[in-house]
PDB file of N, CA and C in Angstrom:
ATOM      1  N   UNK A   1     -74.969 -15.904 -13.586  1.00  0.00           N
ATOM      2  CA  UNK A   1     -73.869 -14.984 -13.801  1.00  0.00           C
ATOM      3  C   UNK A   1     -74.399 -13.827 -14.645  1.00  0.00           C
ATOM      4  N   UNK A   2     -74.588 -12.779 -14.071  1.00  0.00           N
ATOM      5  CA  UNK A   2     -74.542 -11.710 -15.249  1.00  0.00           C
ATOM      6  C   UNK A   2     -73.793 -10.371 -15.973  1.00  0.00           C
ATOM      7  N   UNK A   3     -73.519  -9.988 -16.459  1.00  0.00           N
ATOM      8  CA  UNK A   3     -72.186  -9.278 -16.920  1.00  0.00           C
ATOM      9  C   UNK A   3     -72.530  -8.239 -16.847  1.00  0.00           C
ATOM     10  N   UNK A   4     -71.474  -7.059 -16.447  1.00  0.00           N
ATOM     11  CA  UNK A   4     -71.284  -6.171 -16.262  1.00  0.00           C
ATOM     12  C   UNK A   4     -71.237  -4.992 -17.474  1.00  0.00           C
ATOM     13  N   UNK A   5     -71.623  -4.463 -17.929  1.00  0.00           N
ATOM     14  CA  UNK A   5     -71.009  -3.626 -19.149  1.00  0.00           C
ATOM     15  C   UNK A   5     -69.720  -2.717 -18.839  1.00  0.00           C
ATOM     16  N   UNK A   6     -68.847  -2.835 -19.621  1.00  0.00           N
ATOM     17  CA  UNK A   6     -67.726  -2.196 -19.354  1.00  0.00           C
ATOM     18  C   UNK A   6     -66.939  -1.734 -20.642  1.00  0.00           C
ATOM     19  N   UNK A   7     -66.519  -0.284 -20.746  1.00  0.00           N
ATOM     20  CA  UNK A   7     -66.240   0.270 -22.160  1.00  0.00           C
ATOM     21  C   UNK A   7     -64.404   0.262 -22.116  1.00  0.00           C
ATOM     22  N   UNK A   8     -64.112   0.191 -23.119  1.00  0.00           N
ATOM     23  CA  UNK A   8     -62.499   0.390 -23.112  1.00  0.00           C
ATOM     24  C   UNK A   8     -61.731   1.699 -22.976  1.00  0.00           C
ATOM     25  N   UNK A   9     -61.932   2.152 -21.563  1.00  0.00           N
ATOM     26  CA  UNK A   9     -61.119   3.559 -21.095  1.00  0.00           C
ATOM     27  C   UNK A   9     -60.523   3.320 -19.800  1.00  0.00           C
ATOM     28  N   UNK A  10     -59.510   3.659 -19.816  1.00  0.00           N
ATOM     29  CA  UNK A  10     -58.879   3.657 -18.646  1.00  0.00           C
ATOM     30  C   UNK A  10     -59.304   4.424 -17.313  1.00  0.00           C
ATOM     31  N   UNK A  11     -60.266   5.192 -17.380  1.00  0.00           N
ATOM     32  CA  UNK A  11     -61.023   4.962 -15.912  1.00  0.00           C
ATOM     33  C   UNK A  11     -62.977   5.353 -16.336  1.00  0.00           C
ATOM     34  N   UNK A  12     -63.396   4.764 -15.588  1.00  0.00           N
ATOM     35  CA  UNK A  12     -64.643   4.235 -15.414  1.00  0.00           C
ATOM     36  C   UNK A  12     -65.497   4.153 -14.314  1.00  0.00           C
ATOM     37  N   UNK A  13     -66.796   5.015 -13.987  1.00  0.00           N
ATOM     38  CA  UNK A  13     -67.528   4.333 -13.191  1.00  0.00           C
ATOM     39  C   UNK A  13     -69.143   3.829 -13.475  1.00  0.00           C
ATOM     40  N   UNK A  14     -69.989   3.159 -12.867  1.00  0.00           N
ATOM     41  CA  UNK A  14     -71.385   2.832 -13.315  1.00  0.00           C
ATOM     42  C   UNK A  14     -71.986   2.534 -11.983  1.00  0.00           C
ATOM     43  N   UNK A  15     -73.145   2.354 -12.092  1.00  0.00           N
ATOM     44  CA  UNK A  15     -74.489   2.108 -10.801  1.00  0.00           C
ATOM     45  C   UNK A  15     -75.183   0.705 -11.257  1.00  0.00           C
ATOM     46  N   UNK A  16     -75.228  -0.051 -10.579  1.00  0.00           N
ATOM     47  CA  UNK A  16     -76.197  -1.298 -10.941  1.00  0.00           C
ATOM     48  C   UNK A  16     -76.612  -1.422  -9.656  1.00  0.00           C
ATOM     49  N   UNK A  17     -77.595  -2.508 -10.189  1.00  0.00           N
ATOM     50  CA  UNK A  17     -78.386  -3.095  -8.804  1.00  0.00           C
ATOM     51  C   UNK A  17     -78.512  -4.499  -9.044  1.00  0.00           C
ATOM     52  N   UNK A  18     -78.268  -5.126  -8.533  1.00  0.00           N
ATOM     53  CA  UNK A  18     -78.117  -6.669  -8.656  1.00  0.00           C
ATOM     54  C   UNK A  18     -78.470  -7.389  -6.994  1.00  0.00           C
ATOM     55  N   UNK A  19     -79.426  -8.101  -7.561  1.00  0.00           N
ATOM     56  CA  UNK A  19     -80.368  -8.487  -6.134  1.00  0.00           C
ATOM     57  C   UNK A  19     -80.702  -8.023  -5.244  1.00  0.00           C
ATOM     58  N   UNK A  20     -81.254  -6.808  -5.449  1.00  0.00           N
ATOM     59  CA  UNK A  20     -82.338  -5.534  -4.542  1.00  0.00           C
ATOM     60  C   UNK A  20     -80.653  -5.188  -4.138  1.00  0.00           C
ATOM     61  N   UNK A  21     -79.820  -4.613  -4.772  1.00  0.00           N
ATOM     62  CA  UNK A  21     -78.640  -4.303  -4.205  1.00  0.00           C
ATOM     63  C   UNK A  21     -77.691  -3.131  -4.800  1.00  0.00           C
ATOM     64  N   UNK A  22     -77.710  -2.148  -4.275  1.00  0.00           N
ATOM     65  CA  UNK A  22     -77.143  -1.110  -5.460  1.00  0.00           C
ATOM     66  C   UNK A  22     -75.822  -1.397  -5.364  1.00  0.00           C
ATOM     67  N   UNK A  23     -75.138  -1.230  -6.513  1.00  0.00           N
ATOM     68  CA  UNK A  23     -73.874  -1.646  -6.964  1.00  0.00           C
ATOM     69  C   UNK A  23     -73.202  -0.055  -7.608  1.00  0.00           C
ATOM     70  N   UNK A  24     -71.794   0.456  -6.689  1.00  0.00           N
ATOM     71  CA  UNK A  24     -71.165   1.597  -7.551  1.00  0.00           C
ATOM     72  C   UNK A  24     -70.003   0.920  -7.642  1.00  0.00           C
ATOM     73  N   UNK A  25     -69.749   0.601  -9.070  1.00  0.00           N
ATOM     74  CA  UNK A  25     -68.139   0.502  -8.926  1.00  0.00           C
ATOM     75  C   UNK A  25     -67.660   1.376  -9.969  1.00  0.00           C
ATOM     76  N   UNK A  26     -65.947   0.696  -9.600  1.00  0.00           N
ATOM     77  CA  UNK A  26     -65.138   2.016 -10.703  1.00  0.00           C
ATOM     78  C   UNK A  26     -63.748   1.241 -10.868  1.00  0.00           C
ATOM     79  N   UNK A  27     -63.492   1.360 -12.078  1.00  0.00           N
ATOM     80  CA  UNK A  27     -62.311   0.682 -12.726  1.00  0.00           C
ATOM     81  C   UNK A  27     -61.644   1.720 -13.080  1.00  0.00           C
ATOM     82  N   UNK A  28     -60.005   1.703 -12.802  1.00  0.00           N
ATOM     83  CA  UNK A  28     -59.139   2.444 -13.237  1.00  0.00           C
ATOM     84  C   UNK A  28     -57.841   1.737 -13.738  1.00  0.00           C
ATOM     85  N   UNK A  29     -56.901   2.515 -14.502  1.00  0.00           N
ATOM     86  CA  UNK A  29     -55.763   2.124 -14.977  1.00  0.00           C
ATOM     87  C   UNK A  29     -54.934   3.029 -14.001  1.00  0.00           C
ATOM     88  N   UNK A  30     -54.005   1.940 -13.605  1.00  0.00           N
ATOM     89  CA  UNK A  30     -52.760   2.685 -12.296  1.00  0.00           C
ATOM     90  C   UNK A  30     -51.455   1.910 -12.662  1.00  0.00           C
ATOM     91  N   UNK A  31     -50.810   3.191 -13.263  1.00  0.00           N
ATOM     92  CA  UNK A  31     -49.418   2.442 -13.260  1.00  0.00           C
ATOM     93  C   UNK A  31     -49.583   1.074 -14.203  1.00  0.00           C
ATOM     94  N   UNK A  32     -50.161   0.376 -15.285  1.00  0.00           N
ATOM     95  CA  UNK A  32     -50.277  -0.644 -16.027  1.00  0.00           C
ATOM     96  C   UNK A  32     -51.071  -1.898 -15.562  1.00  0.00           C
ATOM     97  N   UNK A  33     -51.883  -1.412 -14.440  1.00  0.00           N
ATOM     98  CA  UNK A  33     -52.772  -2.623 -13.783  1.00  0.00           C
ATOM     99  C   UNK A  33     -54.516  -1.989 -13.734  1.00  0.00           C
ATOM    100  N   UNK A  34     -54.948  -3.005 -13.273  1.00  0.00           N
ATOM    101  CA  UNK A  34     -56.887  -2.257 -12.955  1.00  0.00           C
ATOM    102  C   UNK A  34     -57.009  -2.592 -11.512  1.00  0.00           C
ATOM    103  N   UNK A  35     -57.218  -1.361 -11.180  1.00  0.00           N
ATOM    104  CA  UNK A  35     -57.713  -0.867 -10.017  1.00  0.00           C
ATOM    105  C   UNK A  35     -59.552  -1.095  -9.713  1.00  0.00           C
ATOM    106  N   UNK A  36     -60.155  -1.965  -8.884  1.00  0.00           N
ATOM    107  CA  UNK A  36     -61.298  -2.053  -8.833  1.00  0.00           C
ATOM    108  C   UNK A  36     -61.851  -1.741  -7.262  1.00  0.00           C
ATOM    109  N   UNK A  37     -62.893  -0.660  -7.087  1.00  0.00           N
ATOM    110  CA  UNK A  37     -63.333   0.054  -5.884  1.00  0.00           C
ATOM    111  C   UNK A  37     -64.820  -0.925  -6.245  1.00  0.00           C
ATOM    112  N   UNK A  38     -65.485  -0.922  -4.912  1.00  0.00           N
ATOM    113  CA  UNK A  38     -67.113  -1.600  -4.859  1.00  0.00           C
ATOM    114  C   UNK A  38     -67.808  -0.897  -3.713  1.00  0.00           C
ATOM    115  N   UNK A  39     -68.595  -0.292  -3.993  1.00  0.00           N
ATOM    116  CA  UNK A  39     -69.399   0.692  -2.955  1.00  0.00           C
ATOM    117  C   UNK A  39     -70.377  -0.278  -3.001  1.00  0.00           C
ATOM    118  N   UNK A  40     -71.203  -0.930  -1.908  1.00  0.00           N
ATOM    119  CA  UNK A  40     -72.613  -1.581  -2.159  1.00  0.00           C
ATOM    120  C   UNK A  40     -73.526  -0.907  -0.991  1.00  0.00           C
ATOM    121  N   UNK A  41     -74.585  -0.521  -1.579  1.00  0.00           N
ATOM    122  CA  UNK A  41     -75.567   0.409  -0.564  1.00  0.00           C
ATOM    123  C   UNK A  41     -75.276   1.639   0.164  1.00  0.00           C
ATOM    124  N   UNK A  42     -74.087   2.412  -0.240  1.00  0.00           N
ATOM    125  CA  UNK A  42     -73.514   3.178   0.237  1.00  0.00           C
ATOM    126  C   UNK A  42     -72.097   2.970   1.221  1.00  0.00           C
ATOM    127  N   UNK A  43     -71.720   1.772   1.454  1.00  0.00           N
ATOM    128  CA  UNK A  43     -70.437   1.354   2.388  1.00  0.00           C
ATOM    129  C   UNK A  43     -69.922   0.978   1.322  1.00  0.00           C
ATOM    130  N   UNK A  44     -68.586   1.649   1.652  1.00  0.00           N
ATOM    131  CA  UNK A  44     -67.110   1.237   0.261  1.00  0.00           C
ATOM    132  C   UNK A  44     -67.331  -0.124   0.709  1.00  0.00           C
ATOM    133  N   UNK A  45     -66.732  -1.100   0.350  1.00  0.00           N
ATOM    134  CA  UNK A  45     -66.417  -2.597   0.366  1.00  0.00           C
ATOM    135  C   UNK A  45     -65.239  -2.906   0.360  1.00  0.00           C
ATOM    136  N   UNK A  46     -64.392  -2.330  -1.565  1.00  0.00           N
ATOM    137  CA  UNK A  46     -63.494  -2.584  -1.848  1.00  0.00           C
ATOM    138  C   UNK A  46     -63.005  -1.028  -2.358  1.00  0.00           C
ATOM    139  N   UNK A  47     -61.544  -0.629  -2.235  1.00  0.00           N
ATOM    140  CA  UNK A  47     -61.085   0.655  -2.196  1.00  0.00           C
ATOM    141  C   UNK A  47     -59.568   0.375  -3.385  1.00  0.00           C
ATOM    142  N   UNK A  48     -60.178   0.661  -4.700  1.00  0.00           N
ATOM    143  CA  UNK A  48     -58.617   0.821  -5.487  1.00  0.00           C
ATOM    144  C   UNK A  48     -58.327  -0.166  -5.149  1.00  0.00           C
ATOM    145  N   UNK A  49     -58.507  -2.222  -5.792  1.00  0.00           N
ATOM    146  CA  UNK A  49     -58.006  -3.439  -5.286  1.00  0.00           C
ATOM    147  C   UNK A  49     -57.234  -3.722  -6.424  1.00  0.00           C
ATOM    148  N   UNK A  50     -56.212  -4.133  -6.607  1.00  0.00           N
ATOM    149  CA  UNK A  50     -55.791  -4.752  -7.682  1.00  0.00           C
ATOM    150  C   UNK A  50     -56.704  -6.145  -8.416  1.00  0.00           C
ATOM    151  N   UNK A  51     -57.279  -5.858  -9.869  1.00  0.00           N
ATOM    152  CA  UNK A  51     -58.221  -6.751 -10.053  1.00  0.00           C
ATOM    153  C   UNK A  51     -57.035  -7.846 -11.167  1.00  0.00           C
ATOM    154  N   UNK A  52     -57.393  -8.858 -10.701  1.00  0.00           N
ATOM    155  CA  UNK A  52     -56.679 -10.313 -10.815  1.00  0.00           C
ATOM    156  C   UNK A  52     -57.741 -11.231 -11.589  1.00  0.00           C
ATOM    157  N   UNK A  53     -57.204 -11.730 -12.611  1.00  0.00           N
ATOM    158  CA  UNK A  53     -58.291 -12.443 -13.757  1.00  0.00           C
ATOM    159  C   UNK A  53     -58.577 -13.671 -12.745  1.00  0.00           C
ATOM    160  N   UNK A  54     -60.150 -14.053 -12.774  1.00  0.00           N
ATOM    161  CA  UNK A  54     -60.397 -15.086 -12.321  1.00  0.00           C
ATOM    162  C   UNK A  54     -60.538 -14.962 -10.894  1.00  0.00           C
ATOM    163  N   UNK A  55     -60.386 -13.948 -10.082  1.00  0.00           N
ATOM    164  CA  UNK A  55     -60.074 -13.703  -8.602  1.00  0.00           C
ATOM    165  C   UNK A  55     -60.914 -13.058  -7.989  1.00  0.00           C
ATOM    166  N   UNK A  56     -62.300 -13.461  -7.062  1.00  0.00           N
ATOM    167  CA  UNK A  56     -63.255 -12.598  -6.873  1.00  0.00           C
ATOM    168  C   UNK A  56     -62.977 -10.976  -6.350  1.00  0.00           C
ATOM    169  N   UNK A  57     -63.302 -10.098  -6.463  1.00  0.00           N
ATOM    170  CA  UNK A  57     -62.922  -8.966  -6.246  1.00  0.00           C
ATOM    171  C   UNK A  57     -63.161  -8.169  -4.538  1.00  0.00           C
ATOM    172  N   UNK A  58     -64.416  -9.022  -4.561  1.00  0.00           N
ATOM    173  CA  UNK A  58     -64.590  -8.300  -2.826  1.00  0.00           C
ATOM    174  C   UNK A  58     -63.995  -9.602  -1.744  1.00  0.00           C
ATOM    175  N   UNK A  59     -63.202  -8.963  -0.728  1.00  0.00           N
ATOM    176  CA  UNK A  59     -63.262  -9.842  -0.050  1.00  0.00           C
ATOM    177  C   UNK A  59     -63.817 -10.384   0.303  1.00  0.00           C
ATOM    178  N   UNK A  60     -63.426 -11.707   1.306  1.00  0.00           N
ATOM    179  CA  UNK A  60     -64.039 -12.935   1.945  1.00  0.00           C
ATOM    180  C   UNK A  60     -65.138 -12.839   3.197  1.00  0.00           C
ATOM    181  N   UNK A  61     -64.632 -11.298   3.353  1.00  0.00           N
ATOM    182  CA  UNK A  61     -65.872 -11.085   4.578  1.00  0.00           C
ATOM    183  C   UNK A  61     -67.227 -10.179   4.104  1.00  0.00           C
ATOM    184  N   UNK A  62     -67.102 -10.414   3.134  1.00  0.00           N
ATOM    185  CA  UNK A  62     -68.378  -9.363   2.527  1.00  0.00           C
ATOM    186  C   UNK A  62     -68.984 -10.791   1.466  1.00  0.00           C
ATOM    187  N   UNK A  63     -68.388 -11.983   1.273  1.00  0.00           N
ATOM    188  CA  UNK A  63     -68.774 -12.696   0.124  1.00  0.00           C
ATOM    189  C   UNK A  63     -70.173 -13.133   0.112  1.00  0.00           C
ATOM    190  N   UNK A  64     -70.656 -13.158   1.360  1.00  0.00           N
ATOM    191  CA  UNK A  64     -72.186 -13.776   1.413  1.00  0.00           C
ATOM    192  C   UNK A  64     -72.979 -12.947   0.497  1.00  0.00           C
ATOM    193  N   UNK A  65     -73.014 -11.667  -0.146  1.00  0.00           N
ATOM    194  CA  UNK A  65     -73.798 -11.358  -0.854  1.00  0.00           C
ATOM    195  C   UNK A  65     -73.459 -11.668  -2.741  1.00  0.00           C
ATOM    196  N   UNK A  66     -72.575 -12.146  -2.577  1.00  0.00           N
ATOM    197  CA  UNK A  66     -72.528 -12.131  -4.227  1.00  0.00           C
ATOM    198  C   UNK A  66     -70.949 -11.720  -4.373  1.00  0.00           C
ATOM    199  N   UNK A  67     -70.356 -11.537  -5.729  1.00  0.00           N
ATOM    200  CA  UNK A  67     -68.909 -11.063  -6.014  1.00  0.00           C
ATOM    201  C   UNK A  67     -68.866 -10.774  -7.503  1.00  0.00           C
ATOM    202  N   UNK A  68     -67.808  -9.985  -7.974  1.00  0.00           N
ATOM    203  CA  UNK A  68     -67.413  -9.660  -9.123  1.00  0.00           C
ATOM    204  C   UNK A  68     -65.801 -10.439  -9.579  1.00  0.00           C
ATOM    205  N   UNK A  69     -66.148 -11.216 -10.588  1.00  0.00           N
ATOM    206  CA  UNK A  69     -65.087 -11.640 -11.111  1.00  0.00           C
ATOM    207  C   UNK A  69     -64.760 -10.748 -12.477  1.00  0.00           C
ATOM    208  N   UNK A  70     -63.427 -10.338 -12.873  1.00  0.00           N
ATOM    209  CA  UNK A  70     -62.916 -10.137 -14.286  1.00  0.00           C
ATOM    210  C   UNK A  70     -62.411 -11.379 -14.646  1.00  0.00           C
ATOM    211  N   UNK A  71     -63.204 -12.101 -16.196  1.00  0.00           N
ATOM    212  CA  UNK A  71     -62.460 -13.327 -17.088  1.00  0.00           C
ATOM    213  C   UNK A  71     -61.824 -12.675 -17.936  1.00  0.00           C
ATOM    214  N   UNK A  72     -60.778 -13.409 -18.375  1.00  0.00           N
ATOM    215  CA  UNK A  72     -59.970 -12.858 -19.224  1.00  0.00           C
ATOM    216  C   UNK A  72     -59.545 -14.092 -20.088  1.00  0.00           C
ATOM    217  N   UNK A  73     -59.203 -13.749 -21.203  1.00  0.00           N
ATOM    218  CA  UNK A  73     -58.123 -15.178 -21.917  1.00  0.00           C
ATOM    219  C   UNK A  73     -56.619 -15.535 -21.377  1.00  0.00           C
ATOM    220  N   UNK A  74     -56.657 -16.617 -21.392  1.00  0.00           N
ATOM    221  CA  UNK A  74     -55.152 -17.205 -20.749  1.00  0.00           C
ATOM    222  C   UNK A  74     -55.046 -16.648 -19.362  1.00  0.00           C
ATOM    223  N   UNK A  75     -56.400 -16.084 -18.882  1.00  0.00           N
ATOM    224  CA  UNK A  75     -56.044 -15.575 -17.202  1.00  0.00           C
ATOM    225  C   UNK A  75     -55.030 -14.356 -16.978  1.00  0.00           C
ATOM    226  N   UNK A  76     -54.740 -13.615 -18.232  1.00  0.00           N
ATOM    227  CA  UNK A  76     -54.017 -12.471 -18.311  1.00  0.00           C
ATOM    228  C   UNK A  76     -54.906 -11.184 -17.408  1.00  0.00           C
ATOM    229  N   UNK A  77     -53.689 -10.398 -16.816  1.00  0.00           N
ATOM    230  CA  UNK A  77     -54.059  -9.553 -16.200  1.00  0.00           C
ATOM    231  C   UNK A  77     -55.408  -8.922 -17.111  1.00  0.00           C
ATOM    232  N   UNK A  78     -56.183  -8.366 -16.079  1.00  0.00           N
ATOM    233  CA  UNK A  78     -57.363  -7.593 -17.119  1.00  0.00           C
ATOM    234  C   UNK A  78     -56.720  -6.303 -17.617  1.00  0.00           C
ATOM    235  N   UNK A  79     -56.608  -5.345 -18.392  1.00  0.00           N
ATOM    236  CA  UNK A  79     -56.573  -4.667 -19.020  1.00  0.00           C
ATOM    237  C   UNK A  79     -57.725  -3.466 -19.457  1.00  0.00           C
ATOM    238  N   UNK A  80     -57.921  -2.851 -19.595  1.00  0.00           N
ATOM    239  CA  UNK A  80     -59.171  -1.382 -19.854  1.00  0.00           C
ATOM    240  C   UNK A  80     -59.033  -1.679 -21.697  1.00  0.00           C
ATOM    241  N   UNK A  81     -58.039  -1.880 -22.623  1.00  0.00           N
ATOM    242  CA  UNK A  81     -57.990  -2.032 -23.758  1.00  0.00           C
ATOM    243  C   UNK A  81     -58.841  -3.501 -24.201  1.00  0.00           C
ATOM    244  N   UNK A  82     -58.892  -4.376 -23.211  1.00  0.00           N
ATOM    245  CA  UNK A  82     -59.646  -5.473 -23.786  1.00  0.00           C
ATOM    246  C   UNK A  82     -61.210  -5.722 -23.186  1.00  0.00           C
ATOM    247  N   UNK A  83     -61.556  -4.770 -22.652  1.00  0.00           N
ATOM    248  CA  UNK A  83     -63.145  -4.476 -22.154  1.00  0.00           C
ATOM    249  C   UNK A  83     -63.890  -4.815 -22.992  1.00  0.00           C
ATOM    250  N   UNK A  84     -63.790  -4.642 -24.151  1.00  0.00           N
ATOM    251  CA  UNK A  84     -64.980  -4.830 -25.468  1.00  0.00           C
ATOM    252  C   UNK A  84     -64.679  -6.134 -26.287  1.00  0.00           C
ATOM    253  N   UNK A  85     -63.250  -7.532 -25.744  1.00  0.00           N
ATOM    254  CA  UNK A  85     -63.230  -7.911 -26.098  1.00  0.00           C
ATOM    255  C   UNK A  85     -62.926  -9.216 -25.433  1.00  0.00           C
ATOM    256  N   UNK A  86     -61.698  -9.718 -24.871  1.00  0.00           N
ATOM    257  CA  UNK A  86     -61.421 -10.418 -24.376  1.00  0.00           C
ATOM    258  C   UNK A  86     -61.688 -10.968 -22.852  1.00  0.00           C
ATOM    259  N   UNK A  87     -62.066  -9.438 -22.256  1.00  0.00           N
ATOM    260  CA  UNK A  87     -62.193  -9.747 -20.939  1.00  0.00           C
ATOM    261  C   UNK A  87     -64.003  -8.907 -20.561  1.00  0.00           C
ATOM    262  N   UNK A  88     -64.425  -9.835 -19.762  1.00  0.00           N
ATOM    263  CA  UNK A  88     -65.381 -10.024 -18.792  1.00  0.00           C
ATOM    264  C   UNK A  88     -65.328  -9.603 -17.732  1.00  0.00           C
ATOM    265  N   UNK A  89     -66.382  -8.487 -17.657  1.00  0.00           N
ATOM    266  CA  UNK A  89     -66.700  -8.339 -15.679  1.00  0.00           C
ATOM    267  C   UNK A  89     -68.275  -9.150 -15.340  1.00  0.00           C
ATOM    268  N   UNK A  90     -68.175  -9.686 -14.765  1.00  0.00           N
ATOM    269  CA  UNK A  90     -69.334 -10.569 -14.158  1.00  0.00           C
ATOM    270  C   UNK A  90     -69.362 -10.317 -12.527  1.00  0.00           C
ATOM    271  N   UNK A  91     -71.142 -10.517 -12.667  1.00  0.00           N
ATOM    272  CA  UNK A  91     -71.652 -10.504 -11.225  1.00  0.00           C
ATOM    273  C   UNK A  91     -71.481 -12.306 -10.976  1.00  0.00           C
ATOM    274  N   UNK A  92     -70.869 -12.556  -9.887  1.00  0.00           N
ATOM    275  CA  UNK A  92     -72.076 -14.540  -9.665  1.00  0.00           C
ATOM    276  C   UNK A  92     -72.811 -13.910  -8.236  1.00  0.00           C
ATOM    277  N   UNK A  93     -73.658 -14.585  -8.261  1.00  0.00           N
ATOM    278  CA  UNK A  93     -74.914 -14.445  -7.257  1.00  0.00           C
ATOM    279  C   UNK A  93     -74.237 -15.547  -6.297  1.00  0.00           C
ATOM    280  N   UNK A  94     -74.454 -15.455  -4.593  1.00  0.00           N
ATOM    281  CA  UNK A  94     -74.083 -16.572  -3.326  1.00  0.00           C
ATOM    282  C   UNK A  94     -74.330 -17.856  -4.208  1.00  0.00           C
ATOM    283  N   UNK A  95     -75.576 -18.049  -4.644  1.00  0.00           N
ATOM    284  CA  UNK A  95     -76.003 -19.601  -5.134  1.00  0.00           C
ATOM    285  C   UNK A  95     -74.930 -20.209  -6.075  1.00  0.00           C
ATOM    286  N   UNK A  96     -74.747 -19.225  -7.347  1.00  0.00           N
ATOM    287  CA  UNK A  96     -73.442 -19.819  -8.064  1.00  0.00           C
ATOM    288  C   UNK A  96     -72.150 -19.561  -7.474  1.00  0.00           C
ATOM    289  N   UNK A  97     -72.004 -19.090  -6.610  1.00  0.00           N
ATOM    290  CA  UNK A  97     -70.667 -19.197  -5.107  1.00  0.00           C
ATOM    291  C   UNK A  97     -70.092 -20.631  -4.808  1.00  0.00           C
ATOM    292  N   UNK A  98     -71.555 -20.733  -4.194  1.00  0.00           N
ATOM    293  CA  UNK A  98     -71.545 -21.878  -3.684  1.00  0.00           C
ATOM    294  C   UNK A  98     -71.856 -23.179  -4.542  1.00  0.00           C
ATOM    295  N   UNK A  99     -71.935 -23.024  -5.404  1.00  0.00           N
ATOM    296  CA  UNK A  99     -72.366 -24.262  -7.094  1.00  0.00           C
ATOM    297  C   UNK A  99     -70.897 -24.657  -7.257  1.00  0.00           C
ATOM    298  N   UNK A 100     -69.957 -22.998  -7.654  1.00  0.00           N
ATOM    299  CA  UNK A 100     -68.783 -23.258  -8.019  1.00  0.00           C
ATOM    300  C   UNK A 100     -67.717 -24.048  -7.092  1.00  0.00           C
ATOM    301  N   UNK A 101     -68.135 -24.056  -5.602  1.00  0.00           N
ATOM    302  CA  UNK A 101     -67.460 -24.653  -4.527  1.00  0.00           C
ATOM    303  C   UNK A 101     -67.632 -25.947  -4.374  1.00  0.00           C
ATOM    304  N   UNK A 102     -68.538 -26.750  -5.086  1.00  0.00           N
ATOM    305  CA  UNK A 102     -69.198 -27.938  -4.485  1.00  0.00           C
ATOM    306  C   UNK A 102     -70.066 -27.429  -3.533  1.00  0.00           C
ATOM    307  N   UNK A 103     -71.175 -26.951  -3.732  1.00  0.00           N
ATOM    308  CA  UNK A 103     -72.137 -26.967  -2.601  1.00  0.00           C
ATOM    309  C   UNK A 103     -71.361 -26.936  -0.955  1.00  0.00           C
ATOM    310  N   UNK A 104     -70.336 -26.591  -0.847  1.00  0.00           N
ATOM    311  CA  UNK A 104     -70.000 -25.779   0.426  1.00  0.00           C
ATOM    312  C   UNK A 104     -69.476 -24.441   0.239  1.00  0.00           C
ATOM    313  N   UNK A 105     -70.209 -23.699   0.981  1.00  0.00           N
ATOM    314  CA  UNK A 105     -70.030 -22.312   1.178  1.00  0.00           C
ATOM    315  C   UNK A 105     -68.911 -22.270   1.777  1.00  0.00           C
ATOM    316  N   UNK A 106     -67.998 -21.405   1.153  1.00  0.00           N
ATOM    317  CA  UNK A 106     -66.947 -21.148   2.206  1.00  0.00           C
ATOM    318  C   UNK A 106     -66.454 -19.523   2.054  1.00  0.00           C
TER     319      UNK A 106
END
């Protein structure tokens, strides 16, 4: 699992690369929720998703490469005010996908 850096402002973007893989995303505040977009290699993925604590962020048809979860405490919506504290953006890699599933991929 490795974490994302993420600052406490209500909108946000950054570049990573995570397993020979360029990563653009962008977090926003809309209306009292976080909005999460995922560009990988140049194809959007995910477009403005509502991000849900605990809830991988890219869909199910893109999951074979990896996903972004936001943790949060008590599973509370994520928030842009608790970036530096309570809540987590994390990469998991397919392998811990599939660890977290019982060794079936699904």
């Amino acid at each position: 699992m490795n974490q994302i850096p993420v600052s406490p402002f209500p909108r946000q973007s950054l570049s990573v690369v995570l397993e020979n893989t360029l990563y653009e995303l962008s977090l926003k505040e809309c209306n009292g929720i976080m909005a999460v977009s995922v560009v990988r290699d140049g194809a959007t993925i995910v477009s403005n998703r509502r991000a849900v604590a605990g809830e991988p962020v890219i869909p199910h048809g893109y999951l074979e490469e990896g996903n972004f979860i936001l943790l949060t405490d008590k599973e509370a919506l994520p928030y842009y005010t608790d970036f530096e504290g309570a809540t987590l953006f994390v990469y998991i890699t397919r392998d811990e996908l599939t660890a977290l599933r019982g060794g079936a991929y699904v």
